[in-house]
Protein backbone atom coordinates (compact mmCIF):
# COMPACT_ATOMS: atom_id res chain seq x y z
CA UNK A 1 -129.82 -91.48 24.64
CA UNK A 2 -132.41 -91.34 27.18
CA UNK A 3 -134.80 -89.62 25.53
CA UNK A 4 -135.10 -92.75 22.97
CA UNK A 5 -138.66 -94.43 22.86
CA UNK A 6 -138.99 -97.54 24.59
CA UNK A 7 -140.50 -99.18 21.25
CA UNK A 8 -137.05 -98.48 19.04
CA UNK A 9 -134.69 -100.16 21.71
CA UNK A 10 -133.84 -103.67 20.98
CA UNK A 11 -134.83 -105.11 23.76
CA UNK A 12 -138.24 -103.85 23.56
CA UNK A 13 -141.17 -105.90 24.04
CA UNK A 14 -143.72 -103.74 21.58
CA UNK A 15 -141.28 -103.97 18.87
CA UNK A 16 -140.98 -107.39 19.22
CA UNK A 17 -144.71 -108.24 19.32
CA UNK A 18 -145.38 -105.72 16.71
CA UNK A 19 -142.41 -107.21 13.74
CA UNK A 20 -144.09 -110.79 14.41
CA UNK A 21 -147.73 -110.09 14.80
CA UNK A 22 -148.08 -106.87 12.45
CA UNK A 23 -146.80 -109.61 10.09
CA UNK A 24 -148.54 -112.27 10.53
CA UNK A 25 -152.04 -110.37 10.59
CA UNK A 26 -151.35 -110.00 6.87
CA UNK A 27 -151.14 -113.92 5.91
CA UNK A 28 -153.76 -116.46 5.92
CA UNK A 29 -155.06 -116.99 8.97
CA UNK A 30 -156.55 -120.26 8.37
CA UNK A 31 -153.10 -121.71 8.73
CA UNK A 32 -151.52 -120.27 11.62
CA UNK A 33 -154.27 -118.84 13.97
CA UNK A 34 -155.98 -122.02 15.19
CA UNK A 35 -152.68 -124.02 15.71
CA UNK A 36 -151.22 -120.76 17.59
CA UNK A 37 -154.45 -120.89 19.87
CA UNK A 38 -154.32 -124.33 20.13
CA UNK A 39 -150.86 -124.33 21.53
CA UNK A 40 -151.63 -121.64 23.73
CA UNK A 41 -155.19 -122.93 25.22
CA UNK A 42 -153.97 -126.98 25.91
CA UNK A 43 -157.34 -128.88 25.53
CA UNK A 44 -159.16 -126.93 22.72
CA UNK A 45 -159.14 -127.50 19.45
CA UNK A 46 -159.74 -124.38 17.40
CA UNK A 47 -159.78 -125.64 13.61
CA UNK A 48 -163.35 -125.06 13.31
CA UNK A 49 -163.61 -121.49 13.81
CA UNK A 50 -164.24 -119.12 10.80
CA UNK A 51 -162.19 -116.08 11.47
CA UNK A 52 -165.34 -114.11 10.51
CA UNK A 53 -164.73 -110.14 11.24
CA UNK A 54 -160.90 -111.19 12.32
CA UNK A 55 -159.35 -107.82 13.98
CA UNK A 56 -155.90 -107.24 15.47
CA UNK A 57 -155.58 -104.19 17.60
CA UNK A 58 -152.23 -103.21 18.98
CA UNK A 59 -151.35 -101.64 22.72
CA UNK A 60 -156.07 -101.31 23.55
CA UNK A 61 -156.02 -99.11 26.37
CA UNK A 62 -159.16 -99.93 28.85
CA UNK A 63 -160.69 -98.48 31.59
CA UNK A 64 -160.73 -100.17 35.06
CA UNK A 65 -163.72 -101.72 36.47
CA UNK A 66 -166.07 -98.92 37.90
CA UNK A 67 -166.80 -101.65 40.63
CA UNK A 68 -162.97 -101.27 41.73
CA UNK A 69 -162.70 -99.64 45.34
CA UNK A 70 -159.22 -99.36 44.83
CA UNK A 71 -157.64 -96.66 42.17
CA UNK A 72 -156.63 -98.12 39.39
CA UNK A 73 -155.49 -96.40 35.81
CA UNK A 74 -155.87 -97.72 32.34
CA UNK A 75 -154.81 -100.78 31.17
CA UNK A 76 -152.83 -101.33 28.15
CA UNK A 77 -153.32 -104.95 26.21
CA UNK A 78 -150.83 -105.38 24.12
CA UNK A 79 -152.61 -107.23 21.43
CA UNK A 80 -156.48 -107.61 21.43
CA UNK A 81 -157.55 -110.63 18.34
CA UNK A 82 -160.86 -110.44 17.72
CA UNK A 83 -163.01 -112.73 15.26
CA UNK A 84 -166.69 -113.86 15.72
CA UNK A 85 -168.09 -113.74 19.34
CA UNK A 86 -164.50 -114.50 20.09
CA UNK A 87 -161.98 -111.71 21.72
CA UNK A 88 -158.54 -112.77 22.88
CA UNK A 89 -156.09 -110.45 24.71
CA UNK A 90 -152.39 -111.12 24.37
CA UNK A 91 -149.69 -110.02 26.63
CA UNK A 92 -146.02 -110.39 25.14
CA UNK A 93 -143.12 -110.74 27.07
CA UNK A 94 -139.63 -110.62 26.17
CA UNK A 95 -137.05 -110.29 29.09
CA UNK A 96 -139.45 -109.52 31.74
CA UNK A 97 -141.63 -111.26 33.48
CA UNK A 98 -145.43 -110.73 33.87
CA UNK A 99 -145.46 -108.50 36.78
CA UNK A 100 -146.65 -109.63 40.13
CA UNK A 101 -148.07 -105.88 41.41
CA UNK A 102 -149.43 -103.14 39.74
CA UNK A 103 -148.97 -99.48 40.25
CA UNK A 104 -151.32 -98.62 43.09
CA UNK A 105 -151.76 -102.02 44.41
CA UNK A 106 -148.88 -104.49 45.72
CA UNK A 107 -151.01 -107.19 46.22
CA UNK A 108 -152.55 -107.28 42.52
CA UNK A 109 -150.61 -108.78 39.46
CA UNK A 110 -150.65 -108.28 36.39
CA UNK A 111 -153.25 -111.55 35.19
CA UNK A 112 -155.78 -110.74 37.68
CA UNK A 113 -155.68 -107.21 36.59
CA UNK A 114 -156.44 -108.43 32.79
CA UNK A 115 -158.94 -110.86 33.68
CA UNK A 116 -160.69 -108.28 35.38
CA UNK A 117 -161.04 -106.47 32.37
CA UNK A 118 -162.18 -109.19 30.68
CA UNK A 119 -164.96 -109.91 32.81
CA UNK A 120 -166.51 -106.33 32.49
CA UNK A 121 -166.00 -105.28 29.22
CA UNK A 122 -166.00 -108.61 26.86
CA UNK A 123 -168.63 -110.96 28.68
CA UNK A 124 -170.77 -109.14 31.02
CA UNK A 125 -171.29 -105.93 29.55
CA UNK A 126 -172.17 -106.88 26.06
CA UNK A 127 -175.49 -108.15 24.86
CA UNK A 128 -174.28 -111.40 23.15
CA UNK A 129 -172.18 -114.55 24.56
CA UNK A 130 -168.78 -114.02 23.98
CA UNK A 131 -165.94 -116.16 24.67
CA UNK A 132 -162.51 -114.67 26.17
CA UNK A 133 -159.32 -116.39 26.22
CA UNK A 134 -155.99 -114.12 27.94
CA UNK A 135 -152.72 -115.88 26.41
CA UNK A 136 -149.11 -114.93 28.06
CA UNK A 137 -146.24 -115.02 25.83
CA UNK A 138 -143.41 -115.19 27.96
CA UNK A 139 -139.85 -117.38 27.78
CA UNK A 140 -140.41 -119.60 30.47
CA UNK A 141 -139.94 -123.80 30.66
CA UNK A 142 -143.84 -124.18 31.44
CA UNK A 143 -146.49 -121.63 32.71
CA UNK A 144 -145.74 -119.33 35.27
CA UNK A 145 -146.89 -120.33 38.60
CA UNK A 146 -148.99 -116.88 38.25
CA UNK A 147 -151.25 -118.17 35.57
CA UNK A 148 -151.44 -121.68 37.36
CA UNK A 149 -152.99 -120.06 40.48
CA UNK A 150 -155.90 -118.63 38.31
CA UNK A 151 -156.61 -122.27 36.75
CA UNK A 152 -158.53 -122.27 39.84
CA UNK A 153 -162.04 -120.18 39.58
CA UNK A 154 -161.48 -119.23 43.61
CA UNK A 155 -158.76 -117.83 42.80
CA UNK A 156 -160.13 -115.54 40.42
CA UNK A 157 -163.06 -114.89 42.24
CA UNK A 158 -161.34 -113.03 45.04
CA UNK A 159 -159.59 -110.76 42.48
CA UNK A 160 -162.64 -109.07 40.30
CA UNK A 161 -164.67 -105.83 41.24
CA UNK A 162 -168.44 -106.37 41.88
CA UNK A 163 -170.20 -107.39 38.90
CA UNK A 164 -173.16 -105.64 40.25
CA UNK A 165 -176.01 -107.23 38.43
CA UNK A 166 -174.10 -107.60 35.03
CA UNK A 167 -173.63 -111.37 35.40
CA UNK A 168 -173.33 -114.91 37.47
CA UNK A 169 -169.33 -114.63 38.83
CA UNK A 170 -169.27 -118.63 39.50
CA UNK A 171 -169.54 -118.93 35.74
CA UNK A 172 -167.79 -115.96 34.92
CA UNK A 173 -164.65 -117.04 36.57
CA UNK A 174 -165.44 -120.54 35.67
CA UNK A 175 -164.91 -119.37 31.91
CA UNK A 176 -161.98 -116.96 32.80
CA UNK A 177 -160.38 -119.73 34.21
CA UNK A 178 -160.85 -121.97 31.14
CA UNK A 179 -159.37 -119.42 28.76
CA UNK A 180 -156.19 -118.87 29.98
CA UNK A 181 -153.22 -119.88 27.75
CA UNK A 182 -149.07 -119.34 27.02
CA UNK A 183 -146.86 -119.26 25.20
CA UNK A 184 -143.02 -118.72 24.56
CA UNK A 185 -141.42 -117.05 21.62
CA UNK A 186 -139.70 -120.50 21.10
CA UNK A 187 -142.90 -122.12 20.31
CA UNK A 188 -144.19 -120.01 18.12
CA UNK A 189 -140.88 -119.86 16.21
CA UNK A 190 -141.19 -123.82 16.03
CA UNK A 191 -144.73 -123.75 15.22
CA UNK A 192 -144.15 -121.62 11.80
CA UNK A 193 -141.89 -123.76 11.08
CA UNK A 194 -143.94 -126.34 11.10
CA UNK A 195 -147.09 -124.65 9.31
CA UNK A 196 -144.97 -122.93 6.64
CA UNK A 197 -145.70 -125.46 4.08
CA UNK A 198 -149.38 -125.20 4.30
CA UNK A 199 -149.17 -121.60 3.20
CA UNK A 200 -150.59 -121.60 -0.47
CA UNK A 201 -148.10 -118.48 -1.83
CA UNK A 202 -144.50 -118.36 -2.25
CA UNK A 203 -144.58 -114.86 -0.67
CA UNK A 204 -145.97 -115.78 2.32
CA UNK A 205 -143.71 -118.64 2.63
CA UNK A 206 -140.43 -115.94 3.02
CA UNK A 207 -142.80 -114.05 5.38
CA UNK A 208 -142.58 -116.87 7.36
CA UNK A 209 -138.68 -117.39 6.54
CA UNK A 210 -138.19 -113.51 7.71
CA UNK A 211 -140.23 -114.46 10.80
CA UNK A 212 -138.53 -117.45 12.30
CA UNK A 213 -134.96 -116.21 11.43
CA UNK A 214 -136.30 -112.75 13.60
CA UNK A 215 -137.48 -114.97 16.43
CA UNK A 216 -134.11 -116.97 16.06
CA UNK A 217 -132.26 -114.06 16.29
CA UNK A 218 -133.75 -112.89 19.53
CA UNK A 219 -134.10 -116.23 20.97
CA UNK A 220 -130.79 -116.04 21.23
CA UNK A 221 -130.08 -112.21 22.00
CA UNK A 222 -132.22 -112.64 25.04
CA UNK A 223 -130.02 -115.95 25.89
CA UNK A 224 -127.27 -113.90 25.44
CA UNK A 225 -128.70 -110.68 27.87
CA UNK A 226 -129.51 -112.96 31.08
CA UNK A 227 -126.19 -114.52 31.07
CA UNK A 228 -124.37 -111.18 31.09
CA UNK A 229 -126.66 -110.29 33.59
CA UNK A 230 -126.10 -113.49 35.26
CA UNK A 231 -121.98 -113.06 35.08
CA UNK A 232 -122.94 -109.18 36.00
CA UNK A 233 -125.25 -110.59 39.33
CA UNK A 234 -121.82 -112.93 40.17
CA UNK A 235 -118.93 -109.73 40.83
C-alpha cells in the first residue's frame, strides 16, 4: 500500500527506536543509562550523574540557525534525553546510513547539520552551562568516517552559522567535538544483556528479555535485507 506510514513498515527506523527506547524510558535508569552513554561517549565515565529532571522526547523538531545564509528547514532529532544541565540528541539508524547531504545543501551532512543545532539552541543560547553529547546509532563495524572527521574541532568549525555574540566557537566546537558518540543496535542488545541482572524487579527483568529478543530479531532481519539486496545488486 503506498499510502502506509513510514513508522508501521518493518523496516522503519522510528518504530524501531520507539519499541526499544519508549521501553526503556520506563525502567530504572540508574542501571542502563550511564553504561549506554558510556559505550557511546569512549572516555567518559557517566556513573555519577543523578538523572535529576530525566526527559525523553521523541522525533524534536528545531529550527535552523538564524545565522544560516543558506535555506535550511526544520530538523527532526529523533530522540532528545535530557537530565540535569545535560541534553543528548540521538539519531537511530537502521538500514540506512547517516546521510552525507541534506535537502538544500549537497555539501552538508547530516552530523554537521545536528551539531549545528546543538551549538545554538543547547549551549549558547541558554543562560546556564550545559553539556551536549550527539550519539549515532547506526550498524556499522566502528564509527563512520563521518563522525571521525568532526573529532576534529576544525572540522566543525567550518560547518556552524555565526554565533554572533552568543558564545566563544574555539570552545564551542572544542566541546561539540568531545561529545560525539555511537552506537550499533548490536551493542546495545549485548549491553542489556549484560545489565539485566542489576535490575531490582522481576518485571523489568522480561522488559529487558522482550527487548533483546526484539533487537535479535532485527539484527538479523536487517542481515537478512542487505544480502538480498546484495544477491539483487549481483543480476
Amino acid at each position: 500500500n503506498g499510502n502506509c506510514p513510514l513508522i508501521v513498515r518493518s523496516t522503519s527506523e522510528d518504530l524501531l527506536t520507539s519499541n526499544v527506547f519508549g521501553v526503556l524510558k520506563n525502567l530504572d535508569p540508574n542501571v542502563w543509562l550511564p553504561r549506554l552513554l558510556g559505550e557511546a561517549i569512549k572516555g567518559k565515565d557517566f556513573g555519577q550523574e543523578s538523572f535529576k529532571s530525566l526527559s525523553f522526547e521523541f522525533w524534536k523538531k528545531l529550527k535552523p540557525p538564524t545565522g544560516r545564509i543558506q535555506r535550511e528547514g526544520r530538523s527532526e532529532i529523533d530522540l532528545v534525553i535530557s537530565y540535569d544541565d545535560t541534553v543528548i540528541f540521538i539519531e537511530a539508524k537502521y538500514l540506512a546510513s547517516v546521510s552525507l547531504r541534506t535537502t538544500h545543501d549537497a555539501y552538508r551532512d547530516q552530523v554537521i547539520r545536528y551539531l549545528d543545532l546543538a551549538a545554538h539552541h543547547v549551549l549558547v543560547c541558554q543562560k546556564e552551562s550545559r553539556k551536549f553529547y550527539l550519539i549515532l546509532i547506526e550498524d556499522t563495524e566502528k564509527p563512520p568516517w563521518v563522525l571521525q572527521r568532526y573529532r576534529q574541532p576544525r572540522n566543525i568549525a567550518t560547518g556552524l552559522a555565526d554565533l554572533g555574540f552568543f558564545g566563544d566557537k574555539e570552545d564551542i566546537c572544542k566541546r561539540l567535538s568531545e561529545g560525539i558518540g555511537w552506537l550499533s543496535w548490536a551493542i546495545i542488545q549485548d549491553l542489556l544483556s549484560r545489565v539485566r541482572e542489576d535490575f531490582k524487579t522481576d518485571v523489568e527483568k522480561r522488559f529487558i528479555d522482550d527487548l533483546n529478543s526484539y533487537l535479535g530479531y532485527k539484527i538479523r532481519e536487517a542481515e537478512r535485507i542487505r544480502n538480498e539486496r546484495k544477491q539483487l545488486n549481483l543480476w
